[in-house]
C-alpha atoms as a PDB file:
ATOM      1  CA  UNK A   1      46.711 -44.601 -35.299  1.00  0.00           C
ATOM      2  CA  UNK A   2      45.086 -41.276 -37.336  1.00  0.00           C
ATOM      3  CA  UNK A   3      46.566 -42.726 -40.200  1.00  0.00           C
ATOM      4  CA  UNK A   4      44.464 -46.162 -39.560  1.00  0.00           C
ATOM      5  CA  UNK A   5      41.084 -44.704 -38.325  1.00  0.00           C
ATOM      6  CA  UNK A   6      40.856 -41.965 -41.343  1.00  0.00           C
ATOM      7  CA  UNK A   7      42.240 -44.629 -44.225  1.00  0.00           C
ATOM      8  CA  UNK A   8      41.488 -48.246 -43.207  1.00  0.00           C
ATOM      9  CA  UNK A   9      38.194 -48.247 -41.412  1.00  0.00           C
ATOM     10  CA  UNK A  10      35.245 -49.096 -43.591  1.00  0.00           C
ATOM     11  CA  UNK A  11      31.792 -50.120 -42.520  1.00  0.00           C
ATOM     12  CA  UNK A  12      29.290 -49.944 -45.421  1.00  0.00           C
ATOM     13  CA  UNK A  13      25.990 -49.028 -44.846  1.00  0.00           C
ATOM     14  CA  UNK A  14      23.341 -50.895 -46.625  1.00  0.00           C
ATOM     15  CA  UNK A  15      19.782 -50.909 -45.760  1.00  0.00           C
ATOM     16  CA  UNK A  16      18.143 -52.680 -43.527  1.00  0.00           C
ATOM     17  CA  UNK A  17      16.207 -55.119 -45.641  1.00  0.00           C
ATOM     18  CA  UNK A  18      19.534 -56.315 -46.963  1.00  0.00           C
ATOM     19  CA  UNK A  19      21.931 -57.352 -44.099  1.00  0.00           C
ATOM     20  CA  UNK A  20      18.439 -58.645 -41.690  1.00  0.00           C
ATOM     21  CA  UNK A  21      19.754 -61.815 -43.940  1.00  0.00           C
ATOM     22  CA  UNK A  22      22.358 -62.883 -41.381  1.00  0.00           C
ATOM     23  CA  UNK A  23      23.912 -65.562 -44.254  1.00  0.00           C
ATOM     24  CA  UNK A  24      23.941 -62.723 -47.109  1.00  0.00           C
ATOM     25  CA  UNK A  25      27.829 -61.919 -47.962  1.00  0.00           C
ATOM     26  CA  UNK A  26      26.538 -58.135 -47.703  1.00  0.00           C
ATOM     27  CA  UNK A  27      25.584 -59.022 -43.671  1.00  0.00           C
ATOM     28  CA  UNK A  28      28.454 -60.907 -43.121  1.00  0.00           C
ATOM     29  CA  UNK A  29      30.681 -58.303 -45.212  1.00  0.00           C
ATOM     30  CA  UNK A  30      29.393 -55.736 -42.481  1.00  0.00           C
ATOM     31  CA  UNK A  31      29.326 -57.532 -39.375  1.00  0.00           C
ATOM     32  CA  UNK A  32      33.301 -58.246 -40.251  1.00  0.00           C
ATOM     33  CA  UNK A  33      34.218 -54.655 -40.498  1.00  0.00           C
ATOM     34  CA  UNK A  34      32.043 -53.231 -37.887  1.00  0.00           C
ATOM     35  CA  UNK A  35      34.073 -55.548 -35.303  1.00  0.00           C
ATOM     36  CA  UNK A  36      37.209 -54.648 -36.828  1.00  0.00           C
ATOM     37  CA  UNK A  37      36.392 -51.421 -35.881  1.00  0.00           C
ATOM     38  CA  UNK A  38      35.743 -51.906 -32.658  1.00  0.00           C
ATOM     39  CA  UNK A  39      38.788 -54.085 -32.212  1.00  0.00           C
ATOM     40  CA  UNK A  40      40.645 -51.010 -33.291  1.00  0.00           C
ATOM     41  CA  UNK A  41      38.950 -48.734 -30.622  1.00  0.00           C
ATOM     42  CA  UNK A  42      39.757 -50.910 -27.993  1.00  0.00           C
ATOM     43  CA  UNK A  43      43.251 -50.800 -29.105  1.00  0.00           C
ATOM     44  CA  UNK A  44      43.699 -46.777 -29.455  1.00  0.00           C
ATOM     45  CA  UNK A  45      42.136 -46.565 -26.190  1.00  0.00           C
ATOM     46  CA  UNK A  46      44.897 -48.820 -24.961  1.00  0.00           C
ATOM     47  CA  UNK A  47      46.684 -45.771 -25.534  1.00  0.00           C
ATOM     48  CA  UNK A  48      45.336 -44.009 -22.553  1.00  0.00           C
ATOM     49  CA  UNK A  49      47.749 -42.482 -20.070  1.00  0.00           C
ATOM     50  CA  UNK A  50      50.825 -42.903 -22.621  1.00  0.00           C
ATOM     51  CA  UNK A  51      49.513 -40.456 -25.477  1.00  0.00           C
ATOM     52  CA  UNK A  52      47.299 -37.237 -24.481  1.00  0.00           C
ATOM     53  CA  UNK A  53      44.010 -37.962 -23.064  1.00  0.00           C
ATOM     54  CA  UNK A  54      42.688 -35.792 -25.797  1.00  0.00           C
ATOM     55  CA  UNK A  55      44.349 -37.422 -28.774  1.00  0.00           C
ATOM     56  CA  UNK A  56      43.265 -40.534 -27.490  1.00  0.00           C
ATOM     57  CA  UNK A  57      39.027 -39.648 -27.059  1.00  0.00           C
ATOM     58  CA  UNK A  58      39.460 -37.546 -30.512  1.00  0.00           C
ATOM     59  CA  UNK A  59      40.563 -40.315 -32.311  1.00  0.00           C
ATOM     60  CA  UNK A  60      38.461 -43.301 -30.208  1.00  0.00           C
ATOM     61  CA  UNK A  61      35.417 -41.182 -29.557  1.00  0.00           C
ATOM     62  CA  UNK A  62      35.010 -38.822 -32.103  1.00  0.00           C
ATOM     63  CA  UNK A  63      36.278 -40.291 -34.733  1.00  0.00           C
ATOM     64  CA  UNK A  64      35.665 -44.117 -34.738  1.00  0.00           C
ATOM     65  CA  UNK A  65      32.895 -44.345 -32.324  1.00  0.00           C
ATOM     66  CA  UNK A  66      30.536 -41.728 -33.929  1.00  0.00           C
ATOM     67  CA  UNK A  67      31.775 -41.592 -37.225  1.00  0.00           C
ATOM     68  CA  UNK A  68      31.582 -45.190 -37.988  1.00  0.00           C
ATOM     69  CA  UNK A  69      30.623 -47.495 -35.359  1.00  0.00           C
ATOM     70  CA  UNK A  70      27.111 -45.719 -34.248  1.00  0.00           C
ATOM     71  CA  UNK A  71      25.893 -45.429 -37.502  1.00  0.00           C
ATOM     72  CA  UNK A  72      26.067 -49.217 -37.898  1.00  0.00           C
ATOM     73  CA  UNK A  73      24.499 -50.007 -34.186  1.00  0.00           C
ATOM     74  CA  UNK A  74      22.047 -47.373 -35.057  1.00  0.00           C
ATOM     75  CA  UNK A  75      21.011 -49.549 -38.138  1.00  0.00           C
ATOM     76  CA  UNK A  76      21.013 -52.646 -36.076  1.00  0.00           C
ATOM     77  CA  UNK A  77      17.855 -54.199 -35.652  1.00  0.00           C
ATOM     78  CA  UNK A  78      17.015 -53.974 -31.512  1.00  0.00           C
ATOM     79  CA  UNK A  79      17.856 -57.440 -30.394  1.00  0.00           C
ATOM     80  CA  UNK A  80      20.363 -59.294 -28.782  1.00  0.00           C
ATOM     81  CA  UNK A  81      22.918 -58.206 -31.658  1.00  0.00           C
ATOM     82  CA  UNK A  82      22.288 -54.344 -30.758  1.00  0.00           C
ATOM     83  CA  UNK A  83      23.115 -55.349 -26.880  1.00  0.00           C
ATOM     84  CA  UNK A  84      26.323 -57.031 -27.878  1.00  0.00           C
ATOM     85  CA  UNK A  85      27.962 -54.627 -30.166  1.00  0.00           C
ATOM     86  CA  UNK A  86      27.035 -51.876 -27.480  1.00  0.00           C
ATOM     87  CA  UNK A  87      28.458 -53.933 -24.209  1.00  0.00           C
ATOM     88  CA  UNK A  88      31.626 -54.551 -26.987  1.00  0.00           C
ATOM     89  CA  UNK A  89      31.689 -50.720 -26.927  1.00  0.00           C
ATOM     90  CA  UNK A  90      31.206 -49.603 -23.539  1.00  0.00           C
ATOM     91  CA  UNK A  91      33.595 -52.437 -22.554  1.00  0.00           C
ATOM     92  CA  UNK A  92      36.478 -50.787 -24.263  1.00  0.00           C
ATOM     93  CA  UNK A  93      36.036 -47.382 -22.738  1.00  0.00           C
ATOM     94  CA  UNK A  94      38.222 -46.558 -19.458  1.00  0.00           C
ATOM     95  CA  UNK A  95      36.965 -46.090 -16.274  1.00  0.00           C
ATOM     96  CA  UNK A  96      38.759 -43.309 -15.036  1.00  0.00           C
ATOM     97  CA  UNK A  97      37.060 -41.004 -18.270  1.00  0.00           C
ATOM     98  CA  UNK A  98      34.120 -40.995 -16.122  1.00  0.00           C
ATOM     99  CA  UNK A  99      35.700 -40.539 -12.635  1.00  0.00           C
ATOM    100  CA  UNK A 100      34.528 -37.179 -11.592  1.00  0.00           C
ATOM    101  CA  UNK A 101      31.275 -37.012 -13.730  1.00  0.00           C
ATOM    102  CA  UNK A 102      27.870 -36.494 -11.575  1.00  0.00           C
ATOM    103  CA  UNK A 103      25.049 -38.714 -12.335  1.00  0.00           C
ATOM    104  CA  UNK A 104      23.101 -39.150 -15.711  1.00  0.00           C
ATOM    105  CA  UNK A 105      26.107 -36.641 -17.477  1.00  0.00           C
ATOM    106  CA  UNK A 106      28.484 -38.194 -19.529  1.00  0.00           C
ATOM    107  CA  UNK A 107      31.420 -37.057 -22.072  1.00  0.00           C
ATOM    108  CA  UNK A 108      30.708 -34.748 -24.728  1.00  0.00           C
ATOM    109  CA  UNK A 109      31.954 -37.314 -27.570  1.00  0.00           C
ATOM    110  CA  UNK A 110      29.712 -40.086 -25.737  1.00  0.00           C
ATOM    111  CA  UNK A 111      26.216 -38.306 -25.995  1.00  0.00           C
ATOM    112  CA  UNK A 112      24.736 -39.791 -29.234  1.00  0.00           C
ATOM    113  CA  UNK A 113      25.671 -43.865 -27.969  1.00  0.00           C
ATOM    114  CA  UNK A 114      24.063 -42.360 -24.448  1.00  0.00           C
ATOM    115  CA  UNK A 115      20.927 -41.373 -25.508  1.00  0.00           C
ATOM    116  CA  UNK A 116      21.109 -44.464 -28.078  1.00  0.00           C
ATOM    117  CA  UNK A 117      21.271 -47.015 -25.044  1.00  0.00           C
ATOM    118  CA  UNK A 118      18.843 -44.618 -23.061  1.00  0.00           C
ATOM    119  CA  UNK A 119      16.533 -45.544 -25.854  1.00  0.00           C
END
């Protein structure tokens, strides 16, 4: 899984003017890999409760979430896209990461995307 998130996950980052063409190949290009991305998150954090809780938010959270899925919902335009690709990535997180926490705190590796849907 390492192996996967560190070599095989690209999202480019172009700018904004570029991909707001939803039928440009650069758009599409993106859109493709960012959800392979997050199809890959919600499959490490499958994971959960048969590897190290640890290995399993390092790799999910740390890694694939803010390395490379924020930036690209943090270039998303705010619209109904934006909404989707976060309620894609809250979806895949587990519950029982957030049993325990008190109100309006959440995990270390989750505070950029917080404050991002905050926003």
């Amino acid at each position: 899984m390492k192996k996967s998130v560190e070599e095989d996950v690209f999202i480019p980052l172009y700018p904004k003017s570029t991909v707001e063409d939803k039928s440009s190949l650069r758009s599409k290009f993106q859109e493709r890999r960012f959800w392979s991305a997050v199809k890959l998150l919600s499959n490490v954090v499958l994971w959960d409760g048969i590897i190290p809780e640890d290995k399993v938010r390092d790799l999910g959270l740390s890694k694939l979430l803010n390395r490379y899925l924020l930036l690209n919902i943090l270039n998303t335009p705010l619209g109904l896209d934006s909404i989707e690709k976060c309620n894609k990535v809250v979806a895949c997180l587990p519950e029982r990461w957030f049993q325990g926490l008190k109100g309006g705190s959440t995990l270390p590796e989750l505070l950029n995307f917080s404050q991002h849907l905050l926003q």
